[in-house]
N, C-alpha and C. Protein backbone atom coordinates (compact mmCIF):
# COMPACT_ATOMS: atom_id res chain seq x y z
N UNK A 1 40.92 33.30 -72.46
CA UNK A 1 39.62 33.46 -71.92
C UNK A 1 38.74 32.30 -72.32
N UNK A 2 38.89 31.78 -73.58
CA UNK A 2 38.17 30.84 -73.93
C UNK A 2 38.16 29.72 -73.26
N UNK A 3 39.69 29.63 -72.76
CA UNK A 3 40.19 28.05 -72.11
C UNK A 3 39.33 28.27 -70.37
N UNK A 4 39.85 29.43 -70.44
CA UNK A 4 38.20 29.88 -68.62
C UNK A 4 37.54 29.47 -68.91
N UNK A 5 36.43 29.72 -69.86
CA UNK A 5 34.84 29.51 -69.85
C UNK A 5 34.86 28.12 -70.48
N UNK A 6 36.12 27.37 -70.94
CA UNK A 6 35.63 26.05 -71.11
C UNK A 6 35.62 25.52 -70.00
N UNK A 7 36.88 25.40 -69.05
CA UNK A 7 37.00 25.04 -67.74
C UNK A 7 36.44 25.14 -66.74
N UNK A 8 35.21 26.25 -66.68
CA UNK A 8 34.21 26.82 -66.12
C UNK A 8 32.77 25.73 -66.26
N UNK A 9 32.90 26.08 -67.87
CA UNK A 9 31.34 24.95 -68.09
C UNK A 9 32.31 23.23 -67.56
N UNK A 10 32.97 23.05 -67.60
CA UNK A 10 33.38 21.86 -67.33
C UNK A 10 33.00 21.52 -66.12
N UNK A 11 33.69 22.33 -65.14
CA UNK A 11 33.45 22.30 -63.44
C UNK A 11 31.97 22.38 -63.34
N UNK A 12 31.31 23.29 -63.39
CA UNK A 12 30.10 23.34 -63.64
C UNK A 12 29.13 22.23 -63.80
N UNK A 13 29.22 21.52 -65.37
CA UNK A 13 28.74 20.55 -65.27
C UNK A 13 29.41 19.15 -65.02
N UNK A 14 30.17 19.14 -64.62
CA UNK A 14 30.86 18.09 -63.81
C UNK A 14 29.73 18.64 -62.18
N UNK A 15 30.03 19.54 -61.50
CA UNK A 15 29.58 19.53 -59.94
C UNK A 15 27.95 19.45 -60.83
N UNK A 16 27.89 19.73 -61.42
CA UNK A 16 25.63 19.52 -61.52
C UNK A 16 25.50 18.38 -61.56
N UNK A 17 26.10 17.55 -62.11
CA UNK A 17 26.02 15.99 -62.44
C UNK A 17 26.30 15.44 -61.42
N UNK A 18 27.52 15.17 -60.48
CA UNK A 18 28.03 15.12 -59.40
C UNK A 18 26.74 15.27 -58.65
N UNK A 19 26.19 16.23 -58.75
CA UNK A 19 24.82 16.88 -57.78
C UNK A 19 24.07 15.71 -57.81
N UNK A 20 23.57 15.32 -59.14
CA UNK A 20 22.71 14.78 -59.52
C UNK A 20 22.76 12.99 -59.08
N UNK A 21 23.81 12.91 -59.56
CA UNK A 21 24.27 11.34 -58.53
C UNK A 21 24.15 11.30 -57.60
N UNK A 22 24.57 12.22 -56.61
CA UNK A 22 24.68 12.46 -55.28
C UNK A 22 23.31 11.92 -54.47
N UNK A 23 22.25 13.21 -55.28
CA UNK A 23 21.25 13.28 -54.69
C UNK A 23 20.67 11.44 -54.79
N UNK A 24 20.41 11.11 -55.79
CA UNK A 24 20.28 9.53 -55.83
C UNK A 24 20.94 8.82 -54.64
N UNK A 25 22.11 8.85 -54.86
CA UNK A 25 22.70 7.80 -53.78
C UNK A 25 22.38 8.30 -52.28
N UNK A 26 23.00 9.87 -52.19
CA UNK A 26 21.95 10.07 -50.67
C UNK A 26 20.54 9.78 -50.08
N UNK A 27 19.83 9.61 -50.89
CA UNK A 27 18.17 9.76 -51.00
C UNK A 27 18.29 8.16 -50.51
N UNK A 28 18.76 6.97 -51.16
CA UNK A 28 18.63 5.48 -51.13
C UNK A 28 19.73 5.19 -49.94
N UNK A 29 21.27 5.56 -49.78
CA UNK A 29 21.32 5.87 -48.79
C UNK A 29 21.00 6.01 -47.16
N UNK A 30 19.99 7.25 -47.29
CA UNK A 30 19.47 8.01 -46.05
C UNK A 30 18.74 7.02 -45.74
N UNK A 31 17.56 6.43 -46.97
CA UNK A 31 16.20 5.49 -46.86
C UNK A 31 17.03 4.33 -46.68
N UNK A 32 18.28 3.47 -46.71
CA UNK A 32 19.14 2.33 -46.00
C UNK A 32 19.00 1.94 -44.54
N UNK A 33 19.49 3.27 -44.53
CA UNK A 33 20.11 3.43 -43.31
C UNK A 33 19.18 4.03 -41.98
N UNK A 34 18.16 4.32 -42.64
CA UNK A 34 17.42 4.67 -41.54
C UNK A 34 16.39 3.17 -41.20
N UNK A 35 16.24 2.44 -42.47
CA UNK A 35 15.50 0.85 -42.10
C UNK A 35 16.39 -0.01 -41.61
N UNK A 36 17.42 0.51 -41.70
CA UNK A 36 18.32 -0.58 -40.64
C UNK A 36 18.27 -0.08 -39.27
N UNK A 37 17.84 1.08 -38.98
CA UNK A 37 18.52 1.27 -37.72
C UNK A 37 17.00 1.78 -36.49
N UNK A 38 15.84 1.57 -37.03
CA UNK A 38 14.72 1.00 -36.89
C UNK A 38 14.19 -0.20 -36.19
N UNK A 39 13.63 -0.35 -34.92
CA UNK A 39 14.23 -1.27 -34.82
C UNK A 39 12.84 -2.14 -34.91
N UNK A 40 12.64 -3.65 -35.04
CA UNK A 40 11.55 -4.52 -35.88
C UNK A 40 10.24 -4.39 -34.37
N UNK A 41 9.36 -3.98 -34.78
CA UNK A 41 8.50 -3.81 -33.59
C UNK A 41 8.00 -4.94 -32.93
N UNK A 42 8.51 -4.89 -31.75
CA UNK A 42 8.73 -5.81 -30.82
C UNK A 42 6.92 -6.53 -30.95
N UNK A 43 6.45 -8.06 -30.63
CA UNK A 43 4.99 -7.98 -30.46
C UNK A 43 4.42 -7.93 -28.99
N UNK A 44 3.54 -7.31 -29.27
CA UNK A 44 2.57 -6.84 -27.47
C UNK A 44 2.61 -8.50 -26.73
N UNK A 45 3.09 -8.15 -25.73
CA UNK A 45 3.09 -9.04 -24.68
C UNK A 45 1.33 -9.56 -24.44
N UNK A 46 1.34 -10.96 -24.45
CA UNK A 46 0.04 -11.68 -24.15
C UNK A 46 -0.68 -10.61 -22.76
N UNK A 47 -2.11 -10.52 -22.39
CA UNK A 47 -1.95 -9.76 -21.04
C UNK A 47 -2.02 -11.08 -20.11
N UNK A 48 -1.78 -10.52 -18.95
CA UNK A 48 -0.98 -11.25 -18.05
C UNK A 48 -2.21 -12.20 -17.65
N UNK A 49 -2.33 -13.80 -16.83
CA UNK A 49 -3.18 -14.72 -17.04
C UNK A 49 -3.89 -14.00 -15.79
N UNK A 50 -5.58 -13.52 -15.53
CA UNK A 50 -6.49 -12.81 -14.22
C UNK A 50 -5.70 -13.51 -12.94
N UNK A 51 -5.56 -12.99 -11.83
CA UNK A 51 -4.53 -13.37 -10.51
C UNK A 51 -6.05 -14.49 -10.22
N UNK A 52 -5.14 -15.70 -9.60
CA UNK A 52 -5.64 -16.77 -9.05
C UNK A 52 -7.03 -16.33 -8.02
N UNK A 53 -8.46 -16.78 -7.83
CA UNK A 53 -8.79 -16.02 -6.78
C UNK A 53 -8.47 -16.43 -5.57
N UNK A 54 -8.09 -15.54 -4.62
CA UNK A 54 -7.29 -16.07 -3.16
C UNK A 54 -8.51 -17.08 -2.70
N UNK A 55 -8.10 -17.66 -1.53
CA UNK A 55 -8.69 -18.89 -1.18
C UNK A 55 -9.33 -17.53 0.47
N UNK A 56 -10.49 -17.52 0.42
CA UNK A 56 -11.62 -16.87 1.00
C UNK A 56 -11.29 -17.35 2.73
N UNK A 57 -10.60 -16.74 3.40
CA UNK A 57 -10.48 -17.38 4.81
C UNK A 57 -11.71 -17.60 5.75
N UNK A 58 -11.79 -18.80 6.11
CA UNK A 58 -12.90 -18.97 6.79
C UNK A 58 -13.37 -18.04 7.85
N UNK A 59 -14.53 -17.90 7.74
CA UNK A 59 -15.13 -17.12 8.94
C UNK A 59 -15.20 -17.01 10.50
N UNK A 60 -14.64 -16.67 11.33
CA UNK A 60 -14.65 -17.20 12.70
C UNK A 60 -15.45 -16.06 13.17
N UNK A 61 -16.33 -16.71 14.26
CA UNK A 61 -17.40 -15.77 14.47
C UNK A 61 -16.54 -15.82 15.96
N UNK A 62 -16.78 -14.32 16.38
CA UNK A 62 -16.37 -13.82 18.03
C UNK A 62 -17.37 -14.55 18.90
N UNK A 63 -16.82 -14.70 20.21
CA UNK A 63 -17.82 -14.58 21.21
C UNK A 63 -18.39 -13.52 21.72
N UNK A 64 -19.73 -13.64 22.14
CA UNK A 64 -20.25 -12.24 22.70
C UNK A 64 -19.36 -11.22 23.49
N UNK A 65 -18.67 -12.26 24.39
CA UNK A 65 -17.42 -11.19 25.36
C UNK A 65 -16.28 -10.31 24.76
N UNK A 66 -16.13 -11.06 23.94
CA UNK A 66 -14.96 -10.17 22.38
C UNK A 66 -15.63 -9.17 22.05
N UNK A 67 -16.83 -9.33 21.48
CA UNK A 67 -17.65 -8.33 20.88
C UNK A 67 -17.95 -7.21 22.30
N UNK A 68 -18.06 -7.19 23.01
CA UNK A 68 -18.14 -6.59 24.24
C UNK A 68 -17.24 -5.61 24.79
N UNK A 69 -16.16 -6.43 24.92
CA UNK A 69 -14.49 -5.85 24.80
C UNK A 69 -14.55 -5.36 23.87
N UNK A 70 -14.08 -5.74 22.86
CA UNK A 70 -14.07 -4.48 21.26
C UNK A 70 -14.78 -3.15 20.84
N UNK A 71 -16.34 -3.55 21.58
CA UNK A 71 -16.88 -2.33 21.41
C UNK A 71 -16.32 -0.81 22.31
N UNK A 72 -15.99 -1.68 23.61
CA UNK A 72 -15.74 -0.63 24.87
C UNK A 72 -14.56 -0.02 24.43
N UNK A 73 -13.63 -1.08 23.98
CA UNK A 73 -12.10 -0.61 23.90
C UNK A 73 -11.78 0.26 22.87
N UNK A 74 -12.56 -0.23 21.56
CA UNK A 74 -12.17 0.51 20.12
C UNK A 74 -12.95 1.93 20.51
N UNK A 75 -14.30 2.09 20.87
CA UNK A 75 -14.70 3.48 21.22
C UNK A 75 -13.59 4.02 21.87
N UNK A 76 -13.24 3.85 23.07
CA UNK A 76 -12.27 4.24 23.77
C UNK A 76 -11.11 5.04 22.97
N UNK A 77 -10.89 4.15 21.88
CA UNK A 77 -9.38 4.03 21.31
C UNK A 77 -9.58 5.08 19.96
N UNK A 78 -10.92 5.37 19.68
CA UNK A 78 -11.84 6.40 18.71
C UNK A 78 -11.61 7.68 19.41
N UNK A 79 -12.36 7.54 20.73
CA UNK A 79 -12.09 9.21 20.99
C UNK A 79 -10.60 9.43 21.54
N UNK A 80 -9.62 8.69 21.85
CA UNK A 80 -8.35 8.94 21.91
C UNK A 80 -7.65 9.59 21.09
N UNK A 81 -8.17 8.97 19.67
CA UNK A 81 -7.52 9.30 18.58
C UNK A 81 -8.09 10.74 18.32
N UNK A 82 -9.09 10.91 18.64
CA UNK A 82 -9.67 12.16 17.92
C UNK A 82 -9.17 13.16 18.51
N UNK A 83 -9.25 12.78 20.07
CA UNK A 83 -8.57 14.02 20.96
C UNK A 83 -7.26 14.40 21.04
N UNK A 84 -5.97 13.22 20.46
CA UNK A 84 -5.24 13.50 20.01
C UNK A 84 -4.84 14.16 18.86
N UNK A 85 -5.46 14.00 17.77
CA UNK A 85 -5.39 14.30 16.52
C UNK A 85 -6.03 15.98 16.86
N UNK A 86 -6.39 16.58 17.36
CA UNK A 86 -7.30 17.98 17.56
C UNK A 86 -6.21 18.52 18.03
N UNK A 87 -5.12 18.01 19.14
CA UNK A 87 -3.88 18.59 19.75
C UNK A 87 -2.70 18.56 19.28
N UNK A 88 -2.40 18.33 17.73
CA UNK A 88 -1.24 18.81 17.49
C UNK A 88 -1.16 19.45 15.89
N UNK A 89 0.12 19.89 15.90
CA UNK A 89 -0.20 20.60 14.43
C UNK A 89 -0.26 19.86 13.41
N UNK A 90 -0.98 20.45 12.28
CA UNK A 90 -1.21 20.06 11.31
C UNK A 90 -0.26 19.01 10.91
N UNK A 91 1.04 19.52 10.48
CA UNK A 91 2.37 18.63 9.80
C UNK A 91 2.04 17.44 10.62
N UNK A 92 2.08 17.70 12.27
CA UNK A 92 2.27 15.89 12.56
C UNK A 92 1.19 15.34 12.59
N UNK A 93 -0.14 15.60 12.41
CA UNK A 93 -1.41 14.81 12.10
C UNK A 93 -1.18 13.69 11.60
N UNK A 94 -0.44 13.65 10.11
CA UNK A 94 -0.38 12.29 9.37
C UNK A 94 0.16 11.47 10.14
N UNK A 95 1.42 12.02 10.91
CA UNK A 95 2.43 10.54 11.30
C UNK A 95 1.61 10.16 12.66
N UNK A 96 1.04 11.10 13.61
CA UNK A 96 0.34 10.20 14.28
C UNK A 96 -1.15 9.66 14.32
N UNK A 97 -1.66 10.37 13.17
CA UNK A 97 -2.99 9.27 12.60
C UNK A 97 -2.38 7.52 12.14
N UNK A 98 -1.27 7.69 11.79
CA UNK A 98 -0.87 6.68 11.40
C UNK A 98 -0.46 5.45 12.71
N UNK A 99 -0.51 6.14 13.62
CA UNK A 99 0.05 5.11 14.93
C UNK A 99 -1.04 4.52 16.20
N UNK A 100 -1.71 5.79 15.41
CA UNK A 100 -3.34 5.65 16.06
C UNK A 100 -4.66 4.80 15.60
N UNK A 101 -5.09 3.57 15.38
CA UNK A 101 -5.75 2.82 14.57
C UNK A 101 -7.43 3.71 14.59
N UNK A 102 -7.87 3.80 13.58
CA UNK A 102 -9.09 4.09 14.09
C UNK A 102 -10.18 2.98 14.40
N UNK A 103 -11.58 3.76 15.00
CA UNK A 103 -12.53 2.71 15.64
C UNK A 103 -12.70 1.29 14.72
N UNK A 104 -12.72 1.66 13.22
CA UNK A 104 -12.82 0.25 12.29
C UNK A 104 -12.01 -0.75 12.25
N UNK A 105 -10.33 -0.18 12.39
CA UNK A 105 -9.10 -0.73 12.34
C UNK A 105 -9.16 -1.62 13.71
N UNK A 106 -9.39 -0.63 14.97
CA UNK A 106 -9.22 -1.29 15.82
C UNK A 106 -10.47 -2.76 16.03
N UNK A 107 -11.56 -2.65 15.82
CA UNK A 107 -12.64 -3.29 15.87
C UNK A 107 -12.29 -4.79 15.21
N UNK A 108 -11.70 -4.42 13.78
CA UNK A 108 -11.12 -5.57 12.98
C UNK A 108 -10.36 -5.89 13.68
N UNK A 109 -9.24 -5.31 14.14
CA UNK A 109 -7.59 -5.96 14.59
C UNK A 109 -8.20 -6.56 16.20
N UNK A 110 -9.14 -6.62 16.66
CA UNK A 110 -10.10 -7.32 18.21
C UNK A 110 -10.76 -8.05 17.12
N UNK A 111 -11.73 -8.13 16.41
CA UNK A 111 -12.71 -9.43 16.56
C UNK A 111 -12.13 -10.42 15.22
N UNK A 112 -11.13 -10.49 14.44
CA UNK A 112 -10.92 -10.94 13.58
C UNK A 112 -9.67 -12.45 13.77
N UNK A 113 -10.36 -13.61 13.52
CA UNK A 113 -9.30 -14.81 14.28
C UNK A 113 -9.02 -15.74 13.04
N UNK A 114 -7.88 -16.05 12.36
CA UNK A 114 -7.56 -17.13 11.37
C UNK A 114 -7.52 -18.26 11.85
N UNK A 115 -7.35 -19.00 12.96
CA UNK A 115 -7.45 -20.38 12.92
C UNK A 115 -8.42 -20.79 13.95
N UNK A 116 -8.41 -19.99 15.30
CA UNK A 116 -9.18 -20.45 16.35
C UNK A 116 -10.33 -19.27 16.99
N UNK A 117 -10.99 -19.43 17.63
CA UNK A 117 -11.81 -18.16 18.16
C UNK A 117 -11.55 -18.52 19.35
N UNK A 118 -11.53 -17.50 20.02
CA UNK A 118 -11.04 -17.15 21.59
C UNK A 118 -12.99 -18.40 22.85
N UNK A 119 -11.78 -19.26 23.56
CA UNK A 119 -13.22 -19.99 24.72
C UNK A 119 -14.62 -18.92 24.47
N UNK A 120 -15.49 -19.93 24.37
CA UNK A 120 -17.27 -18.98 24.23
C UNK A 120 -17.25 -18.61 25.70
N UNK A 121 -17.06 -19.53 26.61
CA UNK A 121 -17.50 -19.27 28.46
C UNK A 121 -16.35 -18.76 29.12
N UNK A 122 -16.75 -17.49 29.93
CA UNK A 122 -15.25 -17.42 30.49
C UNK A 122 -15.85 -17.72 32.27
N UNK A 123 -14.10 -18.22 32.59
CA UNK A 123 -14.56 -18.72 34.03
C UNK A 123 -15.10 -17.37 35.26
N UNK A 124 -14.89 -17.68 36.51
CA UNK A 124 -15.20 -16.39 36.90
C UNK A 124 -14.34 -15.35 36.86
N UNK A 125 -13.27 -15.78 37.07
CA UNK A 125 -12.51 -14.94 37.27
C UNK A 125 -11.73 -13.96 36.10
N UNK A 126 -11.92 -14.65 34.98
CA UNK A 126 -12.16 -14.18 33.23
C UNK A 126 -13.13 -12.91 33.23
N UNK A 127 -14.25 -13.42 33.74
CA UNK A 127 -15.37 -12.73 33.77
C UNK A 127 -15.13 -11.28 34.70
N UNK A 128 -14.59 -11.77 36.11
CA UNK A 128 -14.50 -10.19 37.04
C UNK A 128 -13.32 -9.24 35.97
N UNK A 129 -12.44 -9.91 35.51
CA UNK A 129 -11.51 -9.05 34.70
C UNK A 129 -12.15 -8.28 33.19
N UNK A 130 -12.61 -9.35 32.67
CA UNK A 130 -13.69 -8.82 31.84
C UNK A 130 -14.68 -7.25 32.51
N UNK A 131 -15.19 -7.56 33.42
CA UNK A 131 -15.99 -6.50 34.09
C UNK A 131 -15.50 -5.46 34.40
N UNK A 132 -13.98 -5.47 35.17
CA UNK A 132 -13.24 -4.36 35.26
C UNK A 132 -12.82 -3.95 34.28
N UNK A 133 -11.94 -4.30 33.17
CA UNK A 133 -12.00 -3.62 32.05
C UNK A 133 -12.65 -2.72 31.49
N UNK A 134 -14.56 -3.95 31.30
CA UNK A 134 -15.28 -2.86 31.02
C UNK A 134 -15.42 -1.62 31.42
N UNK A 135 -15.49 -1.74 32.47
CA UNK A 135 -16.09 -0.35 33.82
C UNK A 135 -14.75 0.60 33.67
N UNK A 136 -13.92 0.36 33.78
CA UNK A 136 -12.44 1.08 33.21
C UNK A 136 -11.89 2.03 32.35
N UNK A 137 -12.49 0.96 30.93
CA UNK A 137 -12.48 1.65 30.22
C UNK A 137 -12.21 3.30 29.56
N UNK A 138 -13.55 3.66 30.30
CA UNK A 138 -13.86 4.92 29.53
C UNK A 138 -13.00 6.07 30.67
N UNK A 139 -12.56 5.27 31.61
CA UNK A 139 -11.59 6.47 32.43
C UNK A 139 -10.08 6.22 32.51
N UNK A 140 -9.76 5.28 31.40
CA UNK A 140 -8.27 4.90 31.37
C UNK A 140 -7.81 5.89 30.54
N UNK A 141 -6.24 6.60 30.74
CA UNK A 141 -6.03 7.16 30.14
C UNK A 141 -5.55 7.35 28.61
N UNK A 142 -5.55 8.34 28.20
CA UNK A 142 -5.18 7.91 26.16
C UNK A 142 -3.67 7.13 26.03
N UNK A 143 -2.84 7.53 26.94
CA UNK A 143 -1.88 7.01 26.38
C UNK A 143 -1.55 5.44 26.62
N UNK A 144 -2.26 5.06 27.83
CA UNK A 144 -2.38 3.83 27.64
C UNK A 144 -2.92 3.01 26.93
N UNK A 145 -4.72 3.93 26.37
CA UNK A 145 -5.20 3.23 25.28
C UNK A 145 -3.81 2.82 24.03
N UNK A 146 -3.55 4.07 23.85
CA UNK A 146 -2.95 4.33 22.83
C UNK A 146 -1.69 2.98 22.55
N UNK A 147 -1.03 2.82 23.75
CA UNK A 147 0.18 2.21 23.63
C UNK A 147 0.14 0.56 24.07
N UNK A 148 -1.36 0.07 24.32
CA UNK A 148 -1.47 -1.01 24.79
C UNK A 148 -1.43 -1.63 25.83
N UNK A 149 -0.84 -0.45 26.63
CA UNK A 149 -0.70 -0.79 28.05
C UNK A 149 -1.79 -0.42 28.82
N UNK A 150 -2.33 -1.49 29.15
CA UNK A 150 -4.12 -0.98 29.75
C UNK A 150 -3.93 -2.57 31.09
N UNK A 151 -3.21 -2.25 32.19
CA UNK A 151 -3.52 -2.98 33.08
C UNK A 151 -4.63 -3.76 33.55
N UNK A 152 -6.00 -3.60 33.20
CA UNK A 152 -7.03 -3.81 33.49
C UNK A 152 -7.96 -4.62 32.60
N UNK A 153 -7.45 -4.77 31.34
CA UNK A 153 -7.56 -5.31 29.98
C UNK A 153 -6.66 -6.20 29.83
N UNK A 154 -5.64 -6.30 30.68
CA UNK A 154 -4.48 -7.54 30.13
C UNK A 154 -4.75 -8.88 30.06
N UNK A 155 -5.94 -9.28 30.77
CA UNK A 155 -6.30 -10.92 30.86
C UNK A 155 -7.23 -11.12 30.04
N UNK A 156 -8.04 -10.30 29.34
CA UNK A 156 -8.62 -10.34 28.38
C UNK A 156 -7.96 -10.12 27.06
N UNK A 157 -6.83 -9.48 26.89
CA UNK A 157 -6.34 -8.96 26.14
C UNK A 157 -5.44 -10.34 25.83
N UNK A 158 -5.08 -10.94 26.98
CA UNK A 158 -4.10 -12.08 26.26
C UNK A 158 -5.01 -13.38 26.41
N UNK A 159 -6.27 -13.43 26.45
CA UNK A 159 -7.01 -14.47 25.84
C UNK A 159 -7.78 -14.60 24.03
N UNK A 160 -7.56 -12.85 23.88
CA UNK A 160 -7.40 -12.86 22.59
C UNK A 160 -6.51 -13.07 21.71
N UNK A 161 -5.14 -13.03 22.45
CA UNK A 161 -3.71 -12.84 21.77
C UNK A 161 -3.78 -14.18 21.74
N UNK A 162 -4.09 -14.84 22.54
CA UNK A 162 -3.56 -16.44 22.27
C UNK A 162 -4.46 -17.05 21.31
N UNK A 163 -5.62 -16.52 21.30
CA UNK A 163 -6.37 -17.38 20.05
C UNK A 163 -5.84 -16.64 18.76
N UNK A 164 -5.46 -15.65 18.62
CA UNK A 164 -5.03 -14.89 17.30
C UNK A 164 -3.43 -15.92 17.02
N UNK A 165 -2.70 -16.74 17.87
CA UNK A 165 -1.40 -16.79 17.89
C UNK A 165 -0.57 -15.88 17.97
N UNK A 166 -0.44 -14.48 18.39
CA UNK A 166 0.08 -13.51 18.83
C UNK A 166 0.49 -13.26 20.38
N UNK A 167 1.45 -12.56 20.89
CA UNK A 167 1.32 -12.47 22.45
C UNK A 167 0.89 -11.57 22.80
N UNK A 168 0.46 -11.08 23.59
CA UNK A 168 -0.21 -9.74 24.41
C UNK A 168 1.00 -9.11 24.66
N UNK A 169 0.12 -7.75 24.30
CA UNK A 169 1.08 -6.46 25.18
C UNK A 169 1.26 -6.73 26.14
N UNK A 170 2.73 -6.33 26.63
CA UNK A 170 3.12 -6.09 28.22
C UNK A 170 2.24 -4.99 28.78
C-alpha cells in the first residue's frame, strides 16, 4: 500500500507540474501563434485624386423653328405618354415609361446640338412642312408619336437629325 500512495503522489505531482509547464508554454504558444497569423494592417489607400472637371460643352442655341417644333411635338409626346401610362397595368408601367421619353427628355433630346445648330432660315418649302407638322400635330396618332414615325414631321425631323449627326427616323 505504501508503494500505491508513493506512486500516486508521484503521478500526481509529476501531472501538476506537467500542468504547470504546460500552462506556460501554451499561454506563449497560443500568444505566437496567434501574432503570426494576424495579418500586418494593410495602410488606407491615399483617397482617390477629385475626377478631372469635364470640359463644359459649348452651348448651341436652337433656332426659333426647333423651339417651335419641340414645343408642339414633346407636348404631343407628354400626353401620349400619360394616356398610355393610365392604360395598362401597373407591372408594365415601368417598362413602358421607360420607352416613352417624357416632355423634358423629349424637349432635351429636340433642342440639344454638339457641334452644329440646325439653318436659322428655312426655305419655303421647309417652312410649309414645318406648318403642317405643326397643325398635325395634336391629331397624329400616339403610336406614331410614340415610335417616330410621324409622316408629317419627317423633313423637319431630318433637318434636325442632320445637324445632331444622327439620321432620321424612317
Amino acid at each position: 500500500m505504501a508503494r500505491r500512495t508513493i506512486l500516486h503522489v508521484i503521478v500526481v505531482a509529476a501531472f501538476a507540474f506537467g500542468c504547470e509547464g504546460e500552462k506556460k508554454t501554451t499561454v506563449g504558444a497560443v500568444e505566437r501563434a496567434l501574432s503570426a497569423r494576424v495579418p500586418a494592417l494593410v495602410p488606407t489607400p491615399a483617397p482617390a485624386p477629385p475626377p478631372a472637371p469635364s470640359v463644359e460643352p459649348k452651348k448651341i442655341e436652337a433656332p426659333a423653328w426647333v423651339d417651335e417644333y419641340a414645343n408642339a411635338l414633346c407636348k404631343r409626346v407628354a400626353l401620349c405618354r400619360e394616356k398610355m401610362l393610365a392604360g395598362v397595368p401597373e407591372q408594365q408601367k415601368m417598362m413602358l415609361s421607360m420607352q416613352i421619353p417624357t416632355q423634358e427628355v423629349c424637349l432635351k433630346n429636340t433642342r440639344t446640338f454638339k457641334e452644329k445648330v440646325p439653318k436659322a432660315d428655312l426655305d419655303d418649302t421647309e417652312k410649309k412642312a414645318l406648318a403642317s407638322c405643326l397643325r398635325d400635330v395634336p391629331k397624329m396618332a400616339c403610336g406614331n408619336i410614340q415610335t417616330g414615325k410621324v409622316p408629317e414631321c419627317q423633313a423637319i425631323a431630318a433637318l434636325i437629325a442632320e445637324a445632331r449627326g444622327t439620321a432620321a427616323s424612317p
